[in-house]
N, C-alpha and C. Protein backbone atom coordinates (compact mmCIF):
# COMPACT_ATOMS: atom_id res chain seq x y z
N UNK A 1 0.84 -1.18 0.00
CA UNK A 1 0.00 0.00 0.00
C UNK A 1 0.88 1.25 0.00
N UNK A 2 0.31 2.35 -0.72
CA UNK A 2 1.03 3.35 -0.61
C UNK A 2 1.00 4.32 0.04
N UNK A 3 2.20 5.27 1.06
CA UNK A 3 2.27 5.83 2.36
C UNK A 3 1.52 6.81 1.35
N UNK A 4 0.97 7.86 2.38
CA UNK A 4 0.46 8.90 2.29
C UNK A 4 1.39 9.89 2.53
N UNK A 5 2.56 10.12 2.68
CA UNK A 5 3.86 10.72 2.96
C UNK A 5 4.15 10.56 0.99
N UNK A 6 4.09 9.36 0.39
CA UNK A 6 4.54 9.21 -1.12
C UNK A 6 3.50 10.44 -1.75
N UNK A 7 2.36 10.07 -1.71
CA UNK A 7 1.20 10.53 -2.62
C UNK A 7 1.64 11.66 -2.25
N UNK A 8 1.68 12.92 -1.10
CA UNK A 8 1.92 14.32 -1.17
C UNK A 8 3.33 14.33 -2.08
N UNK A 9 4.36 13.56 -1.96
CA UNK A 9 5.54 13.98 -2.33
C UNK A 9 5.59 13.81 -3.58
N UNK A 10 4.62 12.83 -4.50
CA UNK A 10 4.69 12.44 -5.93
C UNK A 10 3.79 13.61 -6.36
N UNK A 11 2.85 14.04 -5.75
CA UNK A 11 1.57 14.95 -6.31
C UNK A 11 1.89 16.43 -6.20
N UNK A 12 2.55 16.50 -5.27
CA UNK A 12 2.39 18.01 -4.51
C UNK A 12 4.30 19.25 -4.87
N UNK A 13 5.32 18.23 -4.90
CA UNK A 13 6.51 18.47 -5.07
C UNK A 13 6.82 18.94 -6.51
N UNK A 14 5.98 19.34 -7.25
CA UNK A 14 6.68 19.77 -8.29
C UNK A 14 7.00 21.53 -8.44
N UNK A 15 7.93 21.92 -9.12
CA UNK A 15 7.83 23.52 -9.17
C UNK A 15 6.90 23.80 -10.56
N UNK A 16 6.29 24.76 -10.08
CA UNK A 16 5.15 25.46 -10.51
C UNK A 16 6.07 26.41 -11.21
N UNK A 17 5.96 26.60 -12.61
CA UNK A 17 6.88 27.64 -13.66
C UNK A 17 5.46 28.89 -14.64
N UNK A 18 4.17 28.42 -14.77
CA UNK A 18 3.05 29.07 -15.00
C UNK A 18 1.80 28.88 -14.25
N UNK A 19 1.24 29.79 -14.48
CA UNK A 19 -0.54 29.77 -13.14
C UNK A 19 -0.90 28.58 -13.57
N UNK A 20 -1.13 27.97 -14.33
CA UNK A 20 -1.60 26.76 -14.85
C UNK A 20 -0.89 25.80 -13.71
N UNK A 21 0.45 25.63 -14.05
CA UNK A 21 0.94 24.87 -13.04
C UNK A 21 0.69 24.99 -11.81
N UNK A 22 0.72 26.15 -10.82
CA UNK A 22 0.34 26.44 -9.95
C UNK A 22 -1.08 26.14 -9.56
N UNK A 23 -2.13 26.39 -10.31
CA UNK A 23 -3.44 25.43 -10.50
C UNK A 23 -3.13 24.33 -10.14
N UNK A 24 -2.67 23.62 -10.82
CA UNK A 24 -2.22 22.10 -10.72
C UNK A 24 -2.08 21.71 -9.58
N UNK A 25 -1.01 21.92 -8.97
CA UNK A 25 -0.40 22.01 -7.80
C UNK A 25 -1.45 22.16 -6.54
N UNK A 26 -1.77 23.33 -6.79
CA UNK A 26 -3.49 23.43 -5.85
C UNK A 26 -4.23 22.31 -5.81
N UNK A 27 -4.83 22.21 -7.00
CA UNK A 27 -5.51 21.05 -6.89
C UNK A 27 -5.16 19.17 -7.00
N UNK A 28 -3.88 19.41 -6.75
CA UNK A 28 -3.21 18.11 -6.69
C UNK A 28 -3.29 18.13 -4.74
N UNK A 29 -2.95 18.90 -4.63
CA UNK A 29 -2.55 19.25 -2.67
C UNK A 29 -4.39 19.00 -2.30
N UNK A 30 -5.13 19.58 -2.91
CA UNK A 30 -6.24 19.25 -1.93
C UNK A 30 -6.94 18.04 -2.88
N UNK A 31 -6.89 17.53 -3.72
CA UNK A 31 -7.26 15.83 -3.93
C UNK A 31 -6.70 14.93 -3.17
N UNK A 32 -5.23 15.69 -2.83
CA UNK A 32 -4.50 14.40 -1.64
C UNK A 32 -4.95 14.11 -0.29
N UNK A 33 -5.26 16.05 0.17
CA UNK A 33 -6.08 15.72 1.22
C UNK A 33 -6.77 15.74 1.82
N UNK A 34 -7.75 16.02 0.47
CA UNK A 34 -9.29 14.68 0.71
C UNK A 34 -9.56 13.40 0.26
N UNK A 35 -8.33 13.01 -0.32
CA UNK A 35 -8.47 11.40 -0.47
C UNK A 35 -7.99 10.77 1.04
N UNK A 36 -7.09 11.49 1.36
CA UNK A 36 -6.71 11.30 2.81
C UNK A 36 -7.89 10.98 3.77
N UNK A 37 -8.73 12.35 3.94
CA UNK A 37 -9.89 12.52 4.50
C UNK A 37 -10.83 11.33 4.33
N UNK A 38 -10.95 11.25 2.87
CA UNK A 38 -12.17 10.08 2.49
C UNK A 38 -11.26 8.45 2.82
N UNK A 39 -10.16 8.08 3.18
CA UNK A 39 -9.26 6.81 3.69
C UNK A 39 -9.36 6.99 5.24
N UNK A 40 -9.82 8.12 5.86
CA UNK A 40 -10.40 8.08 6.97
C UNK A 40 -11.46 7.87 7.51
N UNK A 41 -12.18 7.85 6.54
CA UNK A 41 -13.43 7.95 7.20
C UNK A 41 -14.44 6.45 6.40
N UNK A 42 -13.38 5.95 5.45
CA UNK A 42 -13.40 4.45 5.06
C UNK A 42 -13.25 3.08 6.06
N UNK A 43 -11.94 3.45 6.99
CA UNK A 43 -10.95 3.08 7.97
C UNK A 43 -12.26 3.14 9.31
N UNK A 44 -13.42 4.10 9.40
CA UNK A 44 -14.18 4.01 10.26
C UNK A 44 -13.53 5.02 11.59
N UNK A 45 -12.57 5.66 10.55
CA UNK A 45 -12.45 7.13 12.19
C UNK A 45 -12.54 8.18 11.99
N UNK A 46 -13.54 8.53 11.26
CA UNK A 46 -14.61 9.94 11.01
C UNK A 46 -13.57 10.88 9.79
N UNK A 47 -13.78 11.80 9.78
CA UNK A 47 -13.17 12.87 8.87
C UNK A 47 -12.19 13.01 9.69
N UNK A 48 -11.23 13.57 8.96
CA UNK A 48 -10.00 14.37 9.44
C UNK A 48 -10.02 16.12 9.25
N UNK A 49 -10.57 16.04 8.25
CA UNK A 49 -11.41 17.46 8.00
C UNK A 49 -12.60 18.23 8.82
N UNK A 50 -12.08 18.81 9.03
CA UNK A 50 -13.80 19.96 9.61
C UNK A 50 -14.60 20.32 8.20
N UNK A 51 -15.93 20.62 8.19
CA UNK A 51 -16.15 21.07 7.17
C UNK A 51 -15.36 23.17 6.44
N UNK A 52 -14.80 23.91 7.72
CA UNK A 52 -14.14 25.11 7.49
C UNK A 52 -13.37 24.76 6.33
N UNK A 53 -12.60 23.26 7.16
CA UNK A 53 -11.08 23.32 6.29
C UNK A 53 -11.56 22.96 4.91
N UNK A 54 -12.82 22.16 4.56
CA UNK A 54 -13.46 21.73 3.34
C UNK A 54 -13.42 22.71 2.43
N UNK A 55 -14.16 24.18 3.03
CA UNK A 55 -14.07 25.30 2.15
C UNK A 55 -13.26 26.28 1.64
N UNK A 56 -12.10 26.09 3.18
CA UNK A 56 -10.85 26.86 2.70
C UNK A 56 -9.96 26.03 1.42
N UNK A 57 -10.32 25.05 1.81
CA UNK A 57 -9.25 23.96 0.35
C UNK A 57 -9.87 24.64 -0.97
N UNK A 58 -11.59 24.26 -0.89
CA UNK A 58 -12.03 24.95 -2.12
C UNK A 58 -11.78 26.06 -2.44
N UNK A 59 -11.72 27.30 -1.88
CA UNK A 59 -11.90 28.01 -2.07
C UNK A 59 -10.45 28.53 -2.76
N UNK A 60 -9.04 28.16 -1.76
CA UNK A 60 -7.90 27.47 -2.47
C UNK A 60 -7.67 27.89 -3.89
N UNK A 61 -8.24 26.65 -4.56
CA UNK A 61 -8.32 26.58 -5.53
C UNK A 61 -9.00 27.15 -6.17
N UNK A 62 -10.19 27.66 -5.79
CA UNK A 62 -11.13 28.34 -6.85
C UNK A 62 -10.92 29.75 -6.99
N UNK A 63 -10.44 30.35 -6.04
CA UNK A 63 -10.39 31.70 -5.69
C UNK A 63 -11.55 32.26 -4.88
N UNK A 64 -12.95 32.21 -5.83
CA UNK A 64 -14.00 32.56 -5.16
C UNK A 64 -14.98 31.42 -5.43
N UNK A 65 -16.29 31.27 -5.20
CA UNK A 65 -17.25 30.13 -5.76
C UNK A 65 -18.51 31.12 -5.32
N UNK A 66 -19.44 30.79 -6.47
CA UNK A 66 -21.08 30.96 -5.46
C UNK A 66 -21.56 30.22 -4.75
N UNK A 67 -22.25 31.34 -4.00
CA UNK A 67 -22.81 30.46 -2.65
C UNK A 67 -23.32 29.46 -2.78
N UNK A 68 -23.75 29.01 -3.82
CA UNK A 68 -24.82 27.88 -4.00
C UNK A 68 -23.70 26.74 -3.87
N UNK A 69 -22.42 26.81 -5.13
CA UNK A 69 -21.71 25.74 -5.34
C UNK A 69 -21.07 25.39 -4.17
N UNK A 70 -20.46 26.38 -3.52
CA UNK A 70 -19.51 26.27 -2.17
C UNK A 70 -20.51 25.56 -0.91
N UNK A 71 -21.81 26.05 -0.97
CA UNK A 71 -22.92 24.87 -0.15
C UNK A 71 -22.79 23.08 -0.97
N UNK A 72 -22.95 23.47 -1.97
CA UNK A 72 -22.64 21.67 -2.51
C UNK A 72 -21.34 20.97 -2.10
N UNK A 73 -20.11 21.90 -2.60
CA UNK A 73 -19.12 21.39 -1.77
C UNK A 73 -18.93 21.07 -0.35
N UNK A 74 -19.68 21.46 0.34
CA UNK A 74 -19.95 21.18 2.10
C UNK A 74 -20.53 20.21 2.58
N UNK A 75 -20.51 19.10 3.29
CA UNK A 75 -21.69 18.18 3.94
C UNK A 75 -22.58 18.93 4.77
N UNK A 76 -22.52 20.14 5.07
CA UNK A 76 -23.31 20.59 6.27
C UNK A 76 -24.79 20.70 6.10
N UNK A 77 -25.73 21.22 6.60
CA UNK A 77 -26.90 21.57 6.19
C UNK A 77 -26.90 22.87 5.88
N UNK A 78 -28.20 23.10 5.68
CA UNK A 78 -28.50 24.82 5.00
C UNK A 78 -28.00 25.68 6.28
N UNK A 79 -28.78 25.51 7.21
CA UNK A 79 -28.60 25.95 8.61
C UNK A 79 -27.31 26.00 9.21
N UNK A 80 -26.64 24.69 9.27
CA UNK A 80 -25.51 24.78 9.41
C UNK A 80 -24.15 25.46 8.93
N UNK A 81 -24.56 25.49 7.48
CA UNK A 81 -23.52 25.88 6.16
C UNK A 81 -23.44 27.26 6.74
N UNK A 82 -24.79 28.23 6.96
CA UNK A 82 -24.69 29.47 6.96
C UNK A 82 -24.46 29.60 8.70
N UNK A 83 -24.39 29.31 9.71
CA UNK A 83 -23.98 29.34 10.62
C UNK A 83 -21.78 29.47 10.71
N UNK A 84 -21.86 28.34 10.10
CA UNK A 84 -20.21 28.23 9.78
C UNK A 84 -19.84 29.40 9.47
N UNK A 85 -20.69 30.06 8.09
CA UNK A 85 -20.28 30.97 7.49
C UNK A 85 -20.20 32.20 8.38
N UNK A 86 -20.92 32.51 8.83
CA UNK A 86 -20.79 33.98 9.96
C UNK A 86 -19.62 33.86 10.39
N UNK A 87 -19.61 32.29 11.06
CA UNK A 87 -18.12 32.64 12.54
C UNK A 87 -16.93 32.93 11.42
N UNK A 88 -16.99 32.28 10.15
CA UNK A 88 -15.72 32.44 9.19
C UNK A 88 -15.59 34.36 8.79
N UNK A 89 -16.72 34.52 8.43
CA UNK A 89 -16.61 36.08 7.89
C UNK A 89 -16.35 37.01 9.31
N UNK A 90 -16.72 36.85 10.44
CA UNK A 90 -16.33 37.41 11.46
C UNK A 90 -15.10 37.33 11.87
N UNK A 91 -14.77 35.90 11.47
CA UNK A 91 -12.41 35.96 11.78
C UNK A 91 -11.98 36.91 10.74
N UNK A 92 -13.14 36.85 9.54
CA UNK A 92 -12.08 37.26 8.65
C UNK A 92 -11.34 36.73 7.62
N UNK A 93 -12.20 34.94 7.56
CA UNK A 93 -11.49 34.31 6.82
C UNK A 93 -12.07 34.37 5.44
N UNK A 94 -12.67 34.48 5.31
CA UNK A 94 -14.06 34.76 3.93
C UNK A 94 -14.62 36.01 4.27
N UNK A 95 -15.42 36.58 2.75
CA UNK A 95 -16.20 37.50 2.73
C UNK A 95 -17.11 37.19 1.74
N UNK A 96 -18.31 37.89 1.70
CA UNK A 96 -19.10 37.60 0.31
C UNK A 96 -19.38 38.66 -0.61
N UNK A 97 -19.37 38.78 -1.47
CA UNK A 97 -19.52 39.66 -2.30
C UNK A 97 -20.59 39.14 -3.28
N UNK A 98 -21.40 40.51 -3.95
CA UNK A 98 -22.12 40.44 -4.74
C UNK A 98 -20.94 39.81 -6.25
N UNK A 99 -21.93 39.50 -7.42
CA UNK A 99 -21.37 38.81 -8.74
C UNK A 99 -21.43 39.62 -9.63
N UNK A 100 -20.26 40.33 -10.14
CA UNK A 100 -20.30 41.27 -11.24
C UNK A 100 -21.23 41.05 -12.50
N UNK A 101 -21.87 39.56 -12.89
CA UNK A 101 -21.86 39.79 -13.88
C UNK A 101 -23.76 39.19 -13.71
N UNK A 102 -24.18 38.99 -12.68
CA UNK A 102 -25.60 38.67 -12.07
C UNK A 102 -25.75 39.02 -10.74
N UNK A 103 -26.36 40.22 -10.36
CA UNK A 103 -26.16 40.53 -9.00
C UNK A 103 -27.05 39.64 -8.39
N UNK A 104 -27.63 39.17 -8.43
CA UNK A 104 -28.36 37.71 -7.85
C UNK A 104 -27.46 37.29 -7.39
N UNK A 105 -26.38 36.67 -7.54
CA UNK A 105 -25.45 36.02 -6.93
C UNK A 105 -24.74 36.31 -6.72
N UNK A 106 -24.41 35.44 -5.08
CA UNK A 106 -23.60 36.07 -3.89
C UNK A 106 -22.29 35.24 -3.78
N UNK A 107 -20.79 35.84 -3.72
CA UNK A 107 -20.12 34.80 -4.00
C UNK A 107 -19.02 34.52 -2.79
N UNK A 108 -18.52 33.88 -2.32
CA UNK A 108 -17.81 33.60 -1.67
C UNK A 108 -16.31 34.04 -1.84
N UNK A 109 -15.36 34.53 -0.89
CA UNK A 109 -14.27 34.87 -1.80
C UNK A 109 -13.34 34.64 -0.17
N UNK A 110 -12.00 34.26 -0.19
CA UNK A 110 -11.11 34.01 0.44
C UNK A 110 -10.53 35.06 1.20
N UNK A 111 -10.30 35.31 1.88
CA UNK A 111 -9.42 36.61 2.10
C UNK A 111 -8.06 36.43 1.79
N UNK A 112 -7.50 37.72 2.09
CA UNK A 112 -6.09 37.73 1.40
C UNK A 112 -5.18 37.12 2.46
N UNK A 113 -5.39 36.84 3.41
CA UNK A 113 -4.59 36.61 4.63
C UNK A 113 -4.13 34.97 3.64
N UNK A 114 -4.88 34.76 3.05
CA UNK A 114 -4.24 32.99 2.61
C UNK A 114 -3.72 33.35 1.24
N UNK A 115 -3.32 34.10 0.84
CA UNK A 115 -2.23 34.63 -0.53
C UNK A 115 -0.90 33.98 0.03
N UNK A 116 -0.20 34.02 1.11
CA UNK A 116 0.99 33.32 1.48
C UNK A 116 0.86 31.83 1.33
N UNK A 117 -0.07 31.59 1.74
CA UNK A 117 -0.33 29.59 1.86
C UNK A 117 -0.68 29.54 0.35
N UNK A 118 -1.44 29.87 -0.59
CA UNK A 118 -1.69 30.10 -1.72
C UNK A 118 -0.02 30.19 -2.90
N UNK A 119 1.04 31.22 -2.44
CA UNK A 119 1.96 31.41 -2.74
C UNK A 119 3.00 30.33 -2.64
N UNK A 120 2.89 29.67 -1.30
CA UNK A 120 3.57 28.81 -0.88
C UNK A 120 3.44 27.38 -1.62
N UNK A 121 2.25 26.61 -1.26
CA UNK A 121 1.63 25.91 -1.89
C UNK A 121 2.34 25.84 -3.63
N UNK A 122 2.29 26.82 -4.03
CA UNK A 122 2.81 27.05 -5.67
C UNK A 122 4.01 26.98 -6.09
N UNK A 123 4.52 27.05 -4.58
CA UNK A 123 6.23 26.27 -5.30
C UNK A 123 6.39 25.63 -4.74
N UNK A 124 5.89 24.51 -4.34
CA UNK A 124 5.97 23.10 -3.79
C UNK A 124 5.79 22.10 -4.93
């Protein structure tokens, strides 16, 4: 079987030379660890994930998402989802913003405080 120490180091270790790559890279780092997550909770010892860290991964990668999609990405409930969401926009870790291009939709967006982990992440 293969360590989970390999899979970050085969998936996650490459240098990032264009955004594309750096994309990559993003989303190689959080497939690893939520495959991680989902080998935990296979194994029968719950998530390793909170659902926060669920959205910060997404969000990660996406930059921003609408509210709707970033609720699909979540196990939580409606109730729940938007509960999370307050205590997050109150640290400071998210904000929402209206959608330039349908003000109907409300979008989720990262704060800048994770541009370093974001940065970092990209030359790994």
């Amino acid at each position: 079987m293969v360590s989970f120490d390999h899979i970050i180091r085969s998936r996650v270790a490459r240098t990032a030379t264009t955004r594309s790559d750096v994309e990559q890279n993003l989303a190689d780092f959080v497939t690893t660890v939520t495959s991680f997550d989902n080998m935990m909770i296979q194994a029968g010892g719950g998530p390793a994930l909170t659902p926060q860290a669920y959205l910060v991964l997404t969000l990660l990668i996406h930059g921003s998402l609408p509210m709707k999609d970033a609720m699909l990405h979540n196990p939580l409930s409606y109730r729940a989802f938007y509960n999370m969401l307050d205590k997050l926009k109150k640290r400071a870790v998210v904000s929402v913003e209206s959608d330039n291009s349908d003000r109907r939709v409300r979008r989720l967006v990262l704060s800048t405080n994770f541009e370093p982990i974001r940065a970092y992440l990209s030359q790994q």
